[in-house]
Structure formats: structure tokens, C-alpha cells
N, C-alpha and C. Protein backbone atom coordinates (compact mmCIF):
# COMPACT_ATOMS: atom_id res chain seq x y z
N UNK A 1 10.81 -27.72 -84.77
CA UNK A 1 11.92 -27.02 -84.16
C UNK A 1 11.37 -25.98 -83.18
N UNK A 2 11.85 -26.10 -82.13
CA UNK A 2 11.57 -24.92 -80.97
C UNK A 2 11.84 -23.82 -81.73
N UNK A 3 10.90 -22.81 -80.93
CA UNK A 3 11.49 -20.98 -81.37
C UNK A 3 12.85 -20.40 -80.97
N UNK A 4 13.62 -21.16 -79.80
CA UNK A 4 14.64 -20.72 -79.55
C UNK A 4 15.95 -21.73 -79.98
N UNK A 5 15.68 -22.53 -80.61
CA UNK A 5 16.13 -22.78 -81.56
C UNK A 5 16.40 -22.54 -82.87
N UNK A 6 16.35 -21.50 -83.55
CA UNK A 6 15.82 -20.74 -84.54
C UNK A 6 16.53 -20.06 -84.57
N UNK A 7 16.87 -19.67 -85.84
CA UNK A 7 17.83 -18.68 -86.11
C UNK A 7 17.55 -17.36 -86.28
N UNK A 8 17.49 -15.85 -85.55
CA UNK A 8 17.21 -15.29 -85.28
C UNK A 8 16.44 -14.01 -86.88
N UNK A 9 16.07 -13.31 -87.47
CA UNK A 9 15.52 -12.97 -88.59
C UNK A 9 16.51 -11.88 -88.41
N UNK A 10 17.22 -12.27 -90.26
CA UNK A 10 17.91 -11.15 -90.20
C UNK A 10 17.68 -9.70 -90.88
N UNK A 11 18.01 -8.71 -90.09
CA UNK A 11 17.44 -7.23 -90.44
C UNK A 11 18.19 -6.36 -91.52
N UNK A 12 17.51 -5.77 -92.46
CA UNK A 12 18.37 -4.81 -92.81
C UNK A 12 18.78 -3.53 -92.08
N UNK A 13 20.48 -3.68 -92.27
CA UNK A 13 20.88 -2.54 -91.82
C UNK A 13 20.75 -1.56 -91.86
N UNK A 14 20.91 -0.34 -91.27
CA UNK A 14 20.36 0.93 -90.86
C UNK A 14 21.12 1.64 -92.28
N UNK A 15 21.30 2.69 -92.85
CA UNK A 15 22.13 3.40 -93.72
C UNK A 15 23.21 4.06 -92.34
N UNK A 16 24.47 4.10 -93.14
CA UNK A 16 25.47 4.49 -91.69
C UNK A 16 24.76 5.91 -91.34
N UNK A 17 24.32 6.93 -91.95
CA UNK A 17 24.23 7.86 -91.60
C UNK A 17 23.22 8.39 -90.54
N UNK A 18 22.32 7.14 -90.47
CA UNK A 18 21.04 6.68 -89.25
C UNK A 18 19.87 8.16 -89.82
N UNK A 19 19.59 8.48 -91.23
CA UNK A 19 18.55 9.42 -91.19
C UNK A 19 17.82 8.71 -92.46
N UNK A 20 16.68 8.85 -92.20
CA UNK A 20 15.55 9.13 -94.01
C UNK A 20 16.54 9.24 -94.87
N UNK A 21 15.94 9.53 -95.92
CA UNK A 21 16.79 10.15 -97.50
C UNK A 21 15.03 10.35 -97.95
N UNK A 22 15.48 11.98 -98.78
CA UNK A 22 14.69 12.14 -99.35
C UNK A 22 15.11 13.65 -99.98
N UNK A 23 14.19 14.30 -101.03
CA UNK A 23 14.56 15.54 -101.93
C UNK A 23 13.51 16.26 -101.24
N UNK A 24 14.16 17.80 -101.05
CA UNK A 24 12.97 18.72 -101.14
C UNK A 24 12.22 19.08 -102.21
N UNK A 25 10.92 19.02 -102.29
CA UNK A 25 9.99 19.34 -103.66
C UNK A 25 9.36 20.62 -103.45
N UNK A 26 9.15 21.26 -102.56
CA UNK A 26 8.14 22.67 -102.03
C UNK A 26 9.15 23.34 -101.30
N UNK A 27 9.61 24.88 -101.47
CA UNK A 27 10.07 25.42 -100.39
C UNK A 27 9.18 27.25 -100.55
N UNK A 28 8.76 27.83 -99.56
CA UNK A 28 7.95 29.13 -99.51
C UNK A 28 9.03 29.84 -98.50
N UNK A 29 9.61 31.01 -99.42
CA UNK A 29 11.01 32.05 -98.76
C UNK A 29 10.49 32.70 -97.50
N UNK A 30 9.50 32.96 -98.06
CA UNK A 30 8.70 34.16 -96.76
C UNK A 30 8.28 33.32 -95.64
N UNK A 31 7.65 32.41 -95.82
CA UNK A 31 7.32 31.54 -94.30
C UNK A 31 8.13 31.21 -93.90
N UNK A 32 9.83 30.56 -94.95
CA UNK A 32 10.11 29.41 -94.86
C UNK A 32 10.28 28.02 -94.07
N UNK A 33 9.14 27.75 -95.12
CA UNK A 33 8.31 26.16 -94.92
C UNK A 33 8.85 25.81 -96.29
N UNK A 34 8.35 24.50 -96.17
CA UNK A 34 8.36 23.62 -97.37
C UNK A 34 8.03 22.20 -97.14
N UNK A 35 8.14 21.58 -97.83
CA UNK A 35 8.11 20.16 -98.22
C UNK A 35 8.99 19.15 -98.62
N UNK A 36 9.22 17.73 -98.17
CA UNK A 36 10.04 17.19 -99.12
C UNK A 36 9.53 15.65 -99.14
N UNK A 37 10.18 14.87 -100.13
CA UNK A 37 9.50 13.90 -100.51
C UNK A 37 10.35 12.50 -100.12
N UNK A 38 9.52 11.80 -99.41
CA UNK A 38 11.12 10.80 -99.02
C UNK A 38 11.09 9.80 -99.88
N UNK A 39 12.31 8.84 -99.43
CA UNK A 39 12.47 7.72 -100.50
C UNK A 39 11.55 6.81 -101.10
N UNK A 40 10.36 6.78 -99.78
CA UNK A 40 9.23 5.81 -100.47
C UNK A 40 8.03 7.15 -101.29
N UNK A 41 8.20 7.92 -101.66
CA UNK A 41 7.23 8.95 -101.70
C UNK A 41 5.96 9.95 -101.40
N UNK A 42 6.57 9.30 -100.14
CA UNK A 42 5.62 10.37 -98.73
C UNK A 42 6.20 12.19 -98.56
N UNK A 43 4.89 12.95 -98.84
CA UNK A 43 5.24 14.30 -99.07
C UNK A 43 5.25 14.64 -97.49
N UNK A 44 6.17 15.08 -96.67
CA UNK A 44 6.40 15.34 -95.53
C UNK A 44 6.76 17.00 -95.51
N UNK A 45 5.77 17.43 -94.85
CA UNK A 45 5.96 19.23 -94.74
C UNK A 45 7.36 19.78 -93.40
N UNK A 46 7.81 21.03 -93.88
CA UNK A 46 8.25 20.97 -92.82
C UNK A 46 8.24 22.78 -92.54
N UNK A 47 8.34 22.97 -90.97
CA UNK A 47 8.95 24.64 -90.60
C UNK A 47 10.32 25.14 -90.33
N UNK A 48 10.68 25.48 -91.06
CA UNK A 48 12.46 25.74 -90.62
C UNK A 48 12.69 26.49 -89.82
N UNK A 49 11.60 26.66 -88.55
CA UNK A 49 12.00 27.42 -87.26
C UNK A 49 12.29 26.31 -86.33
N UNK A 50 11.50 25.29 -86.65
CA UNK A 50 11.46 23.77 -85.67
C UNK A 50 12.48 22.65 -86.26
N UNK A 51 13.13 22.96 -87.16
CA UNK A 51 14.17 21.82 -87.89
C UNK A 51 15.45 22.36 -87.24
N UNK A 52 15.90 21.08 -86.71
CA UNK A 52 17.27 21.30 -86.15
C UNK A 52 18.05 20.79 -87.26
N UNK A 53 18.61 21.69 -87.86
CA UNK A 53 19.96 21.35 -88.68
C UNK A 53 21.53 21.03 -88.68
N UNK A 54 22.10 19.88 -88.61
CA UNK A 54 23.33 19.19 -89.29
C UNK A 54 24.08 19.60 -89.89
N UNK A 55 25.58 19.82 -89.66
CA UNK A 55 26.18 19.66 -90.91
C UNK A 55 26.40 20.94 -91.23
N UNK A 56 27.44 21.51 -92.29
CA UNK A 56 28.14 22.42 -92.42
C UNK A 56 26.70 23.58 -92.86
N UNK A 57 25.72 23.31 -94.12
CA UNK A 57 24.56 23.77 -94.24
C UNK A 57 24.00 24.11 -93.58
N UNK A 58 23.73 25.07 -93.35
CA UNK A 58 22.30 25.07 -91.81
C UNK A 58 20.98 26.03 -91.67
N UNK A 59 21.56 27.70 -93.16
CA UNK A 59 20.61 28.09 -93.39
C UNK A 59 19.63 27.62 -94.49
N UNK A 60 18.54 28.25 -94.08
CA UNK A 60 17.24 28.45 -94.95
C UNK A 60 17.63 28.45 -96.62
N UNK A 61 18.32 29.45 -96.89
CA UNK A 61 18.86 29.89 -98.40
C UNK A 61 19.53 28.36 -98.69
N UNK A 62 20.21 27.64 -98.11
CA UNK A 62 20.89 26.44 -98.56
C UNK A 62 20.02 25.57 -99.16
N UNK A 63 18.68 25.61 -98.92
CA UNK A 63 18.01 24.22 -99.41
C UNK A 63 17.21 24.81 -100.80
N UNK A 64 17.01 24.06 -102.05
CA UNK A 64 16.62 24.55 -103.11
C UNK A 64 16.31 23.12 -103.44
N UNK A 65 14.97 23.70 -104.12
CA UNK A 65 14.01 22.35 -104.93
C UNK A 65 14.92 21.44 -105.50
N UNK A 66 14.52 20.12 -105.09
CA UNK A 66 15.49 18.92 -105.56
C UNK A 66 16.75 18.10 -104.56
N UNK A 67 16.98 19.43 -103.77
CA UNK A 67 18.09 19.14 -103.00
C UNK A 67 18.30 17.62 -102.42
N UNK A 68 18.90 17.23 -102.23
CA UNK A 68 18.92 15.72 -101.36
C UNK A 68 19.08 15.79 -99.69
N UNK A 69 18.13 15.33 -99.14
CA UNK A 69 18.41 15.44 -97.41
C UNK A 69 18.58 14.44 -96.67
N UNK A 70 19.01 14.02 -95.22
CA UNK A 70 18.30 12.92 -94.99
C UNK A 70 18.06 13.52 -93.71
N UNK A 71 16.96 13.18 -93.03
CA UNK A 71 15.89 13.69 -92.03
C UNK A 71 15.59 13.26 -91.42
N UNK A 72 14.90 13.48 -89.63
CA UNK A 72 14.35 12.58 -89.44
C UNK A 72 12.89 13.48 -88.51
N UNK A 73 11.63 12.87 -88.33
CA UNK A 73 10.41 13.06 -88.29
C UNK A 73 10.57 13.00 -86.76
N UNK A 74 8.93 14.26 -86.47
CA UNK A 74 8.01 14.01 -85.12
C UNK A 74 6.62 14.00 -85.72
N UNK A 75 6.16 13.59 -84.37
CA UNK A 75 4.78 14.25 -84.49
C UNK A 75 4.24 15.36 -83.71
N UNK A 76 3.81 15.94 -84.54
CA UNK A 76 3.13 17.04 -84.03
C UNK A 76 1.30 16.98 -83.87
N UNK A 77 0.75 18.49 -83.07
CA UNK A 77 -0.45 18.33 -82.97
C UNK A 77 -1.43 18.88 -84.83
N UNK A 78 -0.18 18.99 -85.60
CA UNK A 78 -0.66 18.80 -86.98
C UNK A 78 -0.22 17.94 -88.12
N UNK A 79 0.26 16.50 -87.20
CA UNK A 79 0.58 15.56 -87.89
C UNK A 79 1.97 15.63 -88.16
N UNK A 80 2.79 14.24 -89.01
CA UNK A 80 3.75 14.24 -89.14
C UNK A 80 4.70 15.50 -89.91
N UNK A 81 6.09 15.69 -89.02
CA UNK A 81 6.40 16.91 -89.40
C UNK A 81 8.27 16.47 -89.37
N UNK A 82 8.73 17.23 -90.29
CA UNK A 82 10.33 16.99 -90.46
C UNK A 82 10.78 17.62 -88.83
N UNK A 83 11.95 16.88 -88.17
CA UNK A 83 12.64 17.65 -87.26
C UNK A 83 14.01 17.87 -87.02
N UNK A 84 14.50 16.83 -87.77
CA UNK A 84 15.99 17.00 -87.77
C UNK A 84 16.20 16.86 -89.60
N UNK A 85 17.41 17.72 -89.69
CA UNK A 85 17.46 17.52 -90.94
C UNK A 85 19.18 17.80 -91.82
N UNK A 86 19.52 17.20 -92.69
CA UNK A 86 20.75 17.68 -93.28
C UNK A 86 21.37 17.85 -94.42
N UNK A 87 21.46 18.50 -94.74
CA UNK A 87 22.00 18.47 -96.76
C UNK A 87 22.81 17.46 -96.96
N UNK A 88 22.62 16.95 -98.06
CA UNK A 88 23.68 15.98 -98.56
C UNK A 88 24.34 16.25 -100.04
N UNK A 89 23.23 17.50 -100.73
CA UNK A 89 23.93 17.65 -102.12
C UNK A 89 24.56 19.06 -101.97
């Protein structure tokens, strides 16, 4: 069978909300920085001066260990880093 003959591979769909999912596990008040852990269990750091925040939530005080987010990543010149981000619990 030709390749364009072929039935095209089908993808899984995006989650409607088009971000990561993942919990925060680390948050430091005084820097506030932290960490969170996404769905496959990659510890992803982040600075909450550089996170653009979503959604009715938007300060610092809102996020507490465990929380549920969904996020989405850059890179930076110190590696992968959270940049968009939004509460979900």
C-alpha cells in the first residue's frame, strides 16, 4: 500500500484546557520560588516573578504544597523553567 494511501495516525487529543497538569511539591515565601511536579514526574522549578498567571488565582499566597496546576514551560539560560501557570484546586 502506498503512504498516501494510508490512513493517517491517530493522535491523542490535547486536554481542553491546552496546559501540563501537575502539583506543586516545593514552595520558598521569601524568594518565592518553588517547584512542582508534573504528571509524568518531572520536578520543574519555578520564579513567581517570571510566571504569568491565569485565572481568578494569581497571587503568590494562593499556591500551597500539593496544589494542582496546569502550566506551561520555557527555556531558560538555567534550563527548563515553569512560565505560564494556573490553579485548578
Amino acid at each position: 500500500m502506498a503512504d498516501e494511501d494510508r490512513e493517517p495516525a491517530v493522535e491523542t487529543p490535547l486536554p481542553e484546557d491546552r496546559f501540563y497538569h501537575g502539583r506543586i511539591v516545593k514552595l520558598s515565601s521569601g524568594r518565592q520560588t518553588g517547584m512542582l511536579r508534573s504528571a509524568s514526574g518531572r520536578i520543574i522549578p519555578f520564579a513567581f516573578q517570571h510566571v504569568v498567571m491565569l485565572g481568578e488565582k494569581r497571587r503568590f499566597e494562593d499556591l500551597h504544597i500539593g496544589t494542582g496546576v496546569g502550566y506551561d514551560v520555557s527555556w531558560t539560560s538555567k534550563g527548563l523553567r515553569v512560565s505560564l501557570m494556573r490553579i485548578f484546586d
